[in-house]
Protein backbone atom coordinates (compact mmCIF):
# COMPACT_ATOMS: atom_id res chain seq x y z
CA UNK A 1 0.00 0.00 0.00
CA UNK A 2 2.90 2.24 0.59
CA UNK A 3 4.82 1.74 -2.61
CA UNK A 4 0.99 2.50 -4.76
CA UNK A 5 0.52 5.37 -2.37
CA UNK A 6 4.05 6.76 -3.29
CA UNK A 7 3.91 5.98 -7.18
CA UNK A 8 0.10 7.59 -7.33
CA UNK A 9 1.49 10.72 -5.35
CA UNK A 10 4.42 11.12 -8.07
CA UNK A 11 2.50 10.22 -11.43
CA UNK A 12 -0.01 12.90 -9.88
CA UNK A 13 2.84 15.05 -9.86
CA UNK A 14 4.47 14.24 -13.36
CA UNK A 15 0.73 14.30 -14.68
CA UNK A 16 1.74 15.65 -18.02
CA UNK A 17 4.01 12.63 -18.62
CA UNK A 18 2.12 10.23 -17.13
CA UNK A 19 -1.21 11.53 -19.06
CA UNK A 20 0.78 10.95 -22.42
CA UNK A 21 1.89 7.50 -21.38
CA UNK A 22 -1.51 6.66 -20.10
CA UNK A 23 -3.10 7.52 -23.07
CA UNK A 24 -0.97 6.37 -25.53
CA UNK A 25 -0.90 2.96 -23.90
CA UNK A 26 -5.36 3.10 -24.04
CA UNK A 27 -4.83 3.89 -27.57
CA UNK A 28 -2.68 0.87 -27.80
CA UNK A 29 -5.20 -1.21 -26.60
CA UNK A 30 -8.26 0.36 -27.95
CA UNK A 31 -7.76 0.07 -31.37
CA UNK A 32 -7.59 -3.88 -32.21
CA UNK A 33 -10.39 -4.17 -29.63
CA UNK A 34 -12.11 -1.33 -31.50
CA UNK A 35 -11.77 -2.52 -35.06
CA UNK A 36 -12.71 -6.64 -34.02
CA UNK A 37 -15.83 -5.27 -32.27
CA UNK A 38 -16.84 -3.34 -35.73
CA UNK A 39 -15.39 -5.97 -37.92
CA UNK A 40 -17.51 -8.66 -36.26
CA UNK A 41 -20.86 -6.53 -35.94
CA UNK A 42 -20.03 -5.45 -40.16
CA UNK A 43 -19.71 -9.70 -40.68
CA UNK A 44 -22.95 -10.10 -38.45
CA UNK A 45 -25.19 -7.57 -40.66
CA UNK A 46 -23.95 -8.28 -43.63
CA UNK A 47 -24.72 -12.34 -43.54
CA UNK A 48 -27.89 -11.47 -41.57
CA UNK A 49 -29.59 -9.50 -44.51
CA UNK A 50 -28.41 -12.02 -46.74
CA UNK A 51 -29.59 -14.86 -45.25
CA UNK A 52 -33.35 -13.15 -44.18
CA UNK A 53 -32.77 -12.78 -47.72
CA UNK A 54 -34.07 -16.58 -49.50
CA UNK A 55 -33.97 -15.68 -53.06
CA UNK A 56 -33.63 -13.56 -55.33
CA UNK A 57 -34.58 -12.95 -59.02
CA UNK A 58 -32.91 -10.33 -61.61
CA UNK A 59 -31.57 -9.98 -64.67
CA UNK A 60 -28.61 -12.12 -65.70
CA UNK A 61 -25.29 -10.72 -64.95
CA UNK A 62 -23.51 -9.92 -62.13
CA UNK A 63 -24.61 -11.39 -58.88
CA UNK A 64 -22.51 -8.97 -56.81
CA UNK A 65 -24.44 -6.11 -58.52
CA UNK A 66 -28.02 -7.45 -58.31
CA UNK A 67 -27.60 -8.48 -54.64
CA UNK A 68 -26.43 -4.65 -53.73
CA UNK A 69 -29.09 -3.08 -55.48
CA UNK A 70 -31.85 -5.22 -53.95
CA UNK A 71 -30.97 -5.73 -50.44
CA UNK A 72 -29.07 -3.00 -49.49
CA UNK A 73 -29.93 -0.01 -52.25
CA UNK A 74 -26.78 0.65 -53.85
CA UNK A 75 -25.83 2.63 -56.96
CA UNK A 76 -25.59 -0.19 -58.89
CA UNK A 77 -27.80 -0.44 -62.07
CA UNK A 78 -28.30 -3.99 -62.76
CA UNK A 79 -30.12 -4.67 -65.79
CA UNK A 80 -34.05 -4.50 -65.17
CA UNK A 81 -36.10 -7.70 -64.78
CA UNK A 82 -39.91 -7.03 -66.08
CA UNK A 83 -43.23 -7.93 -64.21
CA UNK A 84 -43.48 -10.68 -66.41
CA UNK A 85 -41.08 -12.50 -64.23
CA UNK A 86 -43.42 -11.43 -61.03
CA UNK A 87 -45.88 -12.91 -62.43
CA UNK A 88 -44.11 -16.19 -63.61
CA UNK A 89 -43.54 -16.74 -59.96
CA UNK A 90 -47.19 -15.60 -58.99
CA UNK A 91 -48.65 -18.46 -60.98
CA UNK A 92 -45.73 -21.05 -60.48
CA UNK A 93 -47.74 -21.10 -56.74
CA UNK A 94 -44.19 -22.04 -54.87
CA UNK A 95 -43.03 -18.46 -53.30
CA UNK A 96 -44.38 -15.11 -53.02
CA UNK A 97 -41.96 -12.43 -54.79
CA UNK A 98 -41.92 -9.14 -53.76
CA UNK A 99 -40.44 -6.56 -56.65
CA UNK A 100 -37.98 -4.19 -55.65
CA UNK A 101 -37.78 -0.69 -58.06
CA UNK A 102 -34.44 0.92 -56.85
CA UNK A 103 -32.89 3.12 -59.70
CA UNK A 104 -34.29 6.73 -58.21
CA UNK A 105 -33.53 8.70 -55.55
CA UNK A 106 -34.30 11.78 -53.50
CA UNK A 107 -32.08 14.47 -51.92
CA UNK A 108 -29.28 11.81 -51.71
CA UNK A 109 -31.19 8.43 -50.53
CA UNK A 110 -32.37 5.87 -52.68
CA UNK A 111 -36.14 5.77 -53.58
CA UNK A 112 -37.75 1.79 -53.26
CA UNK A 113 -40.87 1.18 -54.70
CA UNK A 114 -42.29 -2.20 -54.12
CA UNK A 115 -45.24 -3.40 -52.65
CA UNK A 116 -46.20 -3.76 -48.86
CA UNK A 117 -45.31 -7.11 -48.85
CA UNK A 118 -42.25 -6.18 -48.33
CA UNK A 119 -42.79 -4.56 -45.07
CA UNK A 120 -43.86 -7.92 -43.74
CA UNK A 121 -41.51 -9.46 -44.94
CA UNK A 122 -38.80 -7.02 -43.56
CA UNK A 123 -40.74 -6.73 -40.20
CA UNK A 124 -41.09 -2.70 -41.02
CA UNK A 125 -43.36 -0.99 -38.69
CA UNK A 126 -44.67 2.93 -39.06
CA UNK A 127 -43.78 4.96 -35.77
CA UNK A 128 -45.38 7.64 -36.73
CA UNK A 129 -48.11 8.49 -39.45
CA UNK A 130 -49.24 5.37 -41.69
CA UNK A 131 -48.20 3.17 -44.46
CA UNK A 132 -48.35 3.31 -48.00
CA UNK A 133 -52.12 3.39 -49.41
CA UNK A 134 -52.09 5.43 -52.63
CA UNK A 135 -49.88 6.11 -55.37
CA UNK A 136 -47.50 9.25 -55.17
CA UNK A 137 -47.46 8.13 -50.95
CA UNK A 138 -43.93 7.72 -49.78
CA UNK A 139 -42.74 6.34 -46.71
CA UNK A 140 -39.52 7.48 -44.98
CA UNK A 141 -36.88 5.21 -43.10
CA UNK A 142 -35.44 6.64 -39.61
CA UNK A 143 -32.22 8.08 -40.74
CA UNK A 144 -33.71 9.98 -43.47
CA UNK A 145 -36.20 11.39 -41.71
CA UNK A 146 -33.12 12.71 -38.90
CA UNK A 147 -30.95 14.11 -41.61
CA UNK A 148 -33.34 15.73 -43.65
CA UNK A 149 -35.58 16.89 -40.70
CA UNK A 150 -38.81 15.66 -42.53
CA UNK A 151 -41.98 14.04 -41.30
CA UNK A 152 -45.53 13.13 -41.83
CA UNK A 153 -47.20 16.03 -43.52
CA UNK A 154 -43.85 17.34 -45.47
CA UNK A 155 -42.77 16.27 -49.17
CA UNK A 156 -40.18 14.97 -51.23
CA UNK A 157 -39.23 15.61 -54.77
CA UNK A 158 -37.22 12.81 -56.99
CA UNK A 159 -34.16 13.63 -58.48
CA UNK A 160 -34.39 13.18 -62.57
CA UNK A 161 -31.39 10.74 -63.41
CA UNK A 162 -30.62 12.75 -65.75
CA UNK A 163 -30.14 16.59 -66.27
CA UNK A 164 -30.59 16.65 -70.07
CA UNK A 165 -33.09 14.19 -70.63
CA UNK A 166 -35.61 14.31 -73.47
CA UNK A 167 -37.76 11.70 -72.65
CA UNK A 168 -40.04 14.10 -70.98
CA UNK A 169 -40.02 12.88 -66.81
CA UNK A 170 -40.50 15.16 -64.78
CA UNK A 171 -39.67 14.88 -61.05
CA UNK A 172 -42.36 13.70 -59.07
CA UNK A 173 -43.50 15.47 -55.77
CA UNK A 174 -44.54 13.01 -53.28
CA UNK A 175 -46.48 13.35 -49.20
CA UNK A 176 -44.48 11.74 -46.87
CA UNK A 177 -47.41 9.81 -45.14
CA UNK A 178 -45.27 7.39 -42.67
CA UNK A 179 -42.13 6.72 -41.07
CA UNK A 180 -40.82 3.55 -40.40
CA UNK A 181 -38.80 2.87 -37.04
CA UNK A 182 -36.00 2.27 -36.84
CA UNK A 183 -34.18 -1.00 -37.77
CA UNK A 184 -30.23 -0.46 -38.26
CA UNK A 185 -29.98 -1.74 -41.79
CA UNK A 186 -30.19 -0.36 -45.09
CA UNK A 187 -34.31 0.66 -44.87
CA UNK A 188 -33.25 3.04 -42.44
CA UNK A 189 -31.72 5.30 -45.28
CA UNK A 190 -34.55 4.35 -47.95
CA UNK A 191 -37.55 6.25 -49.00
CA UNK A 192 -40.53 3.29 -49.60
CA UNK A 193 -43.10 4.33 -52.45
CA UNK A 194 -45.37 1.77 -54.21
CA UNK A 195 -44.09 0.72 -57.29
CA UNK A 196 -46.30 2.00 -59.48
CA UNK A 197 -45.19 5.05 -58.09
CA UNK A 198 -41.46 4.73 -59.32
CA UNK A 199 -43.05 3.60 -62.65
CA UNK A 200 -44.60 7.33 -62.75
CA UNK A 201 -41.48 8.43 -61.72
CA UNK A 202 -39.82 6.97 -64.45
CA UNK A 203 -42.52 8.01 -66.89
CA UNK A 204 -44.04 5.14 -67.75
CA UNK A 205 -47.28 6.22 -66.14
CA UNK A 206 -48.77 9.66 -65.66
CA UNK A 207 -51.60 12.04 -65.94
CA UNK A 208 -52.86 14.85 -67.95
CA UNK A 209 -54.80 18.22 -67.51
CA UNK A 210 -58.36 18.51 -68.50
CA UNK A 211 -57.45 21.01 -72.01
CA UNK A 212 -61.20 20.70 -73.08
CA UNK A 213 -63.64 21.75 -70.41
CA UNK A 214 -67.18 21.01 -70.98
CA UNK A 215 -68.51 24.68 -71.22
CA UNK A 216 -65.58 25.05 -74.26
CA UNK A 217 -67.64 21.90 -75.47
CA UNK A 218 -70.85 23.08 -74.98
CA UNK A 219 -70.27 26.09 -77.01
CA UNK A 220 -68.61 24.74 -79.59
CA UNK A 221 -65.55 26.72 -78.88
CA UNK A 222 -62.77 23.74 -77.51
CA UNK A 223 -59.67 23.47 -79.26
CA UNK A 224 -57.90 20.64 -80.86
CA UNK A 225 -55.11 19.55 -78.57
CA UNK A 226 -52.11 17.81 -79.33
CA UNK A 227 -49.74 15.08 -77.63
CA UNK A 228 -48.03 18.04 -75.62
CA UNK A 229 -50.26 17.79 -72.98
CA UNK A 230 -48.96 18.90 -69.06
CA UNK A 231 -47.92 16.33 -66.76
CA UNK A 232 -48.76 16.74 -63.71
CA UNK A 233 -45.12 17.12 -61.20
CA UNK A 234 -47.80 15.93 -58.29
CA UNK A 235 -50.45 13.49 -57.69
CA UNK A 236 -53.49 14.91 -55.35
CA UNK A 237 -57.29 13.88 -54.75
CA UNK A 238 -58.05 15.97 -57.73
CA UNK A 239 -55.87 14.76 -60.58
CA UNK A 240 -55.31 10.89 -59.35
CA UNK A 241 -58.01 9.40 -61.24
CA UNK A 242 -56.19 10.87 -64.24
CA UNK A 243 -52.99 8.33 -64.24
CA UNK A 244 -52.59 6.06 -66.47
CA UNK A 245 -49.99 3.80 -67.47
CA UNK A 246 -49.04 2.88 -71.46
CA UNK A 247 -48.39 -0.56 -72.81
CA UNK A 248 -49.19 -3.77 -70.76
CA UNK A 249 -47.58 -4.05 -67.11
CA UNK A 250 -46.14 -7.47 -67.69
CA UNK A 251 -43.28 -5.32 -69.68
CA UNK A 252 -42.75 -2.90 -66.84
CA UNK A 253 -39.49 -3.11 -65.41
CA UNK A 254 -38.31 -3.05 -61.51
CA UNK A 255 -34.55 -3.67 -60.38
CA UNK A 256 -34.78 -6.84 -58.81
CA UNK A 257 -37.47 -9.71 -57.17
CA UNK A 258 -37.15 -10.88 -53.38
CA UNK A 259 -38.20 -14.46 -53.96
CA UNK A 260 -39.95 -16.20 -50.57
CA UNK A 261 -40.46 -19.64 -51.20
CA UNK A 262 -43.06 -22.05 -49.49
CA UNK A 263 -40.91 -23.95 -48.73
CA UNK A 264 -37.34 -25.71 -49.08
CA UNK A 265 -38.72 -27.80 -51.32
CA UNK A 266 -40.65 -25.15 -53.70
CA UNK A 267 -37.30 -23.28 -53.68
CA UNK A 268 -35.44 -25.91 -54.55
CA UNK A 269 -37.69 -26.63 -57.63
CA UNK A 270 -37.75 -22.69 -58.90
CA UNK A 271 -34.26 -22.54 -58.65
CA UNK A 272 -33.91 -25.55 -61.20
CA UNK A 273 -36.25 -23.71 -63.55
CA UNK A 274 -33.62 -20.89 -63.64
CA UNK A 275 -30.46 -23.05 -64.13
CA UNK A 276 -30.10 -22.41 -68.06
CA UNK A 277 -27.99 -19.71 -69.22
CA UNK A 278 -29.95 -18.67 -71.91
CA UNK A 279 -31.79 -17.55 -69.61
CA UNK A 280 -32.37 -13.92 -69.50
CA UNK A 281 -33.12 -13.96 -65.97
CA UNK A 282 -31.18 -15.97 -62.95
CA UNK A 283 -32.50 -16.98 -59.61
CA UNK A 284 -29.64 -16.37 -56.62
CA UNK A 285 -28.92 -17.30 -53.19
CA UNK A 286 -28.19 -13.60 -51.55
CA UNK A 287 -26.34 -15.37 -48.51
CA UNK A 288 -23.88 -17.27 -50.94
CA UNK A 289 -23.10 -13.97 -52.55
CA UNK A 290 -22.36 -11.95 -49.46
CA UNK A 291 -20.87 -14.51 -47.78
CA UNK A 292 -18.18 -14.79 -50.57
CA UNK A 293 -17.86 -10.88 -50.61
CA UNK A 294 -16.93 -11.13 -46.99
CA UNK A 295 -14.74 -13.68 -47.04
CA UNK A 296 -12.58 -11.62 -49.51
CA UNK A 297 -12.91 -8.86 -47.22
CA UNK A 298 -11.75 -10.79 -44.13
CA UNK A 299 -8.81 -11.90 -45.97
CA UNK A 300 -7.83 -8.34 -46.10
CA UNK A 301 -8.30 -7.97 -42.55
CA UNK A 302 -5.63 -10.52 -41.59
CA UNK A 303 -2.71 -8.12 -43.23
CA UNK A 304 -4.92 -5.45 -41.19
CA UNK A 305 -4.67 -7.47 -38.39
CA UNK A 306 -0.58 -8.00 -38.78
CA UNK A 307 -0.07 -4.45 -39.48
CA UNK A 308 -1.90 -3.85 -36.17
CA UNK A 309 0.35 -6.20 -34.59
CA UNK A 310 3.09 -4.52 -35.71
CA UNK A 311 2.53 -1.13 -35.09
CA UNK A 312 0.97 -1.95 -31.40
CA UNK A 313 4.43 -3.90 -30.79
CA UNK A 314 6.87 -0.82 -32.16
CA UNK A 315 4.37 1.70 -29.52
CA UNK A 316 4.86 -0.28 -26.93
CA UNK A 317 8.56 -0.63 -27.40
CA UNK A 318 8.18 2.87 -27.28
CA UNK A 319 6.37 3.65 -24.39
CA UNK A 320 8.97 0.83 -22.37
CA UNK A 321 11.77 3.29 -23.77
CA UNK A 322 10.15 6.14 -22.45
CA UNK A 323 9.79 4.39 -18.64
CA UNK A 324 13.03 3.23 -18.87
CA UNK A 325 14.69 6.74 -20.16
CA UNK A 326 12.64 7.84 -16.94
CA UNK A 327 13.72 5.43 -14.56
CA UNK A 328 17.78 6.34 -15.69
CA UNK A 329 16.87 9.82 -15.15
CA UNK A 330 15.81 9.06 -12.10
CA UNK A 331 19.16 7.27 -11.13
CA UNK A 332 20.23 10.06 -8.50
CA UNK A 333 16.77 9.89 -6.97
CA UNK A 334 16.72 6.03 -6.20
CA UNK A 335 20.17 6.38 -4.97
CA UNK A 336 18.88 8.92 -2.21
CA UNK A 337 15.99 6.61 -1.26
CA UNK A 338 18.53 3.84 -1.06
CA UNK A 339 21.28 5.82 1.32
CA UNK A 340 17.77 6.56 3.44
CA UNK A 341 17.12 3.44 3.76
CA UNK A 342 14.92 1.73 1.32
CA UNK A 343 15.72 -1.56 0.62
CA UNK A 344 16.12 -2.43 -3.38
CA UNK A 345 12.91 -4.58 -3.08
CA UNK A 346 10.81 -1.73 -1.87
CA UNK A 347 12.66 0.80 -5.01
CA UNK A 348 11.55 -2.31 -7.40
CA UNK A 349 7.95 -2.23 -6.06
CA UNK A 350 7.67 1.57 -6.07
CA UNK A 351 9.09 1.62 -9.98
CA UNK A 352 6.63 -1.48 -10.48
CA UNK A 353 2.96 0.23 -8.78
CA UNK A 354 4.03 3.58 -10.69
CA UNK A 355 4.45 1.26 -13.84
CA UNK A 356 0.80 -0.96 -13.03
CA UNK A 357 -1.09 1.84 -12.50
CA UNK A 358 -0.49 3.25 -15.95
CA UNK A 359 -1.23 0.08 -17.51
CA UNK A 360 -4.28 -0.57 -15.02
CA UNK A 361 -6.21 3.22 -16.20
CA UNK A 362 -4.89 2.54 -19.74
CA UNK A 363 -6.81 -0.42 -19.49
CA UNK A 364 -9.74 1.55 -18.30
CA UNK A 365 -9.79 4.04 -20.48
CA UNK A 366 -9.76 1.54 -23.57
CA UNK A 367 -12.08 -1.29 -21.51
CA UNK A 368 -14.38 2.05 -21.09
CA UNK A 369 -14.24 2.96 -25.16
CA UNK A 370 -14.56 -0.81 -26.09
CA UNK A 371 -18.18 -0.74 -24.77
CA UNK A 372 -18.59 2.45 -26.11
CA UNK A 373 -18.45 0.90 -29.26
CA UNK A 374 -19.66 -2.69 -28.83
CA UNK A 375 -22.88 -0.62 -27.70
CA UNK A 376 -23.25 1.52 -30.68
CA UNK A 377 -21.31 -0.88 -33.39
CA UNK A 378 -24.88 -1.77 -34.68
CA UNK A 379 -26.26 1.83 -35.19
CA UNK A 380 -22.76 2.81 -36.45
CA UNK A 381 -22.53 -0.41 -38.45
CA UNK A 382 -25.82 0.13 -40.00
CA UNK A 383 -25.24 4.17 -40.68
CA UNK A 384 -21.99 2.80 -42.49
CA UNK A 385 -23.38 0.27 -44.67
CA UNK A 386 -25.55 2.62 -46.43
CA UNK A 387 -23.17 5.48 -46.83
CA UNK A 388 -20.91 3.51 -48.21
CA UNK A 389 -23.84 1.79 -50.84
């Protein structure tokens, strides 16, 4: 008790030094902890939306791409799959599919029409306002609703794809009518619509104002009009019934289908009807394909690892110079304490509680950041995953 009463009273004294040692050592040991605790929790939430993830149904190509788009709302553009394929599924009897339109966005997050199926199926619940009932409704995850400081009652307007484009879309203006709660995956950071929405949206459906009112009719006075009708840039009580869409909807196109099987054995059998590669569309296994992408990853993360290694094992050669440059500095003052009387035991335990108690509020401090993290990694985890797609 005497030796950790002297070493506290002179690292309270050398408190500059002994701060800089104390935190340098915390960094030491924060850091692997740090990055395993994220690493592991990134692992975890990757492999658990693939595997709540069955199937999945797209366009032939890249299975990397298709699986980003559809589960976790990338910028990807796979190559669209129509309804046709929806409804090939539909009438097979063996799964439900749930399409998944993902190629718009809206002030910087990534605009999902589908159908509410698809909130079952995720296990999405509204916090506040309600769900999706007519087209032009939208739907808001948590995040988006924090960083763009919208709720129930305010709008959003899409973002046209492209600046220059002649096709004639206009953005579409839509009531934010719900707000999902949050989940800490990649719906947090989407905007839900129902598709037929993002199929206005893209232009394939929309509506037109009255040119010819009946009075102009009546008196014989209405105008020809031509193709260059207005569309409306919002859909209200007034102007809904007007929306149409052209051409037949088993040709409309949506990113991607979430396929739910009946059962092991129905999937088994749809995914055999999807084996040839003539093919235009393919049936995957999302857990296969993130599993593999994280595999690849984690073999990165062992040179991360030994590059950790590394650099903890130069620090703390480091901080043991710096102790030992301080215990030859204090040569004269050990010699005093000797000719006073203190045995060389008791200078070794004084020099040894000055040394543990560093160590032991290092260890503190980084024990104390640890669960810091381990309690947040999900949230952060989560916020990560969609920046980054």
């Amino acid at each position: 008790m005497n030796a950790l009463y002297l070493a506290f009273a002179y690292l309270r004294y050398h408190w500059g030094r002994s701060l800089v040692l104390t935190l340098v050592a915390a960094l030491i040991m924060f850091v692997p902890i740090a990055t395993q605790i994220l690493l592991s929790t990134s692992e975890r939430a990757l492999v658990a939306r693939g595997d709540a993830t069955p199937l999945l149904l797209g366009s032939r190509g890249s299975q990397l791409d298709l699986t980003m788009a559809a589960l976790y709302f990338s910028d990807e553009r796979p190559d669209p799959v129509t309804m046709r394929e929806v409804e090939a599924v539909w009438d097979s009897g063996l799964a439900v599919p749930i399409p998944v339109h993902s190629a718009f966005s809206s002030a910087g997050f990534r605009i999902v029409g589908t159908t509410l199926d698809y909130f079952d199926f995720r296990g999405l619940t509204v916090s506040d306002g309600r769900s999706l009932s007519i087209l032009g409704d939208a739907v808001i995850g948590a995040d988006v609703a924090q960083s763009l400081g919208k709720g129930v009652g305010d709008t959003l307007v899409s973002s046209p794809e492209n600046l220059f484009d002649l096709d004639g879309v206009y953005p579409l203006e839509m009531p934010i009518v719900g707000v999902l709660a949050p989940t800490n995956s990649p719906d947090d950071q989407a905007i839900f619509v129902d598709i037929k929405t993002a199929w206005v949206i893209q232009g394939i459906g929309h509506g037109h104002e009255d040119v010819v009112t009946a009075a102009e009719v009546a008196a014989g006075t209405a105008a020809l009009s031509n193709a260059a009708v207005v569309q409306y840039q919002r859909i209200t009580d007034e102007n809904i019934d007007s929306f149409h869409f052209h051409g037949s909807q088993d040709g409309f196109p949506t990113t991607a289908v979430i396929v739910v099987p009946n059962d092991a054995r129905s999937g088994t059998i749809l995914k055999g009807r999807y084996l040839d590669s003539e093919n235009p569309a393919q049936l995957i296994e999302p857990a296969g394909v993130i599993q593999s992408l994280v595999d690849r990853i984690f073999r990165i993360k062992a040179l991360l690892d030994a590059v950790t290694l590394i650099i903890a094992i130069a620090a703390l050669a480091a901080i043991g110079l710096a102790v030992f440059l301080s215990y030859r500095l204090r040569a004269r003052e050990i010699a005093t304490a000797v000719k006073l009387g203190a045995r060389r035991g008791m200078v070794l335990r004084l020099l040894s509680a000055e040394t543990i108690t560093l160590l032991s509020l290092s260890a503190l401090i980084a024990a104390t950041g640890a669960a810091i993290v381990s309690r947040n990694s999900e949230a952060w985890v989560g916020w990560l995953l969609a920046l980054g797609s």
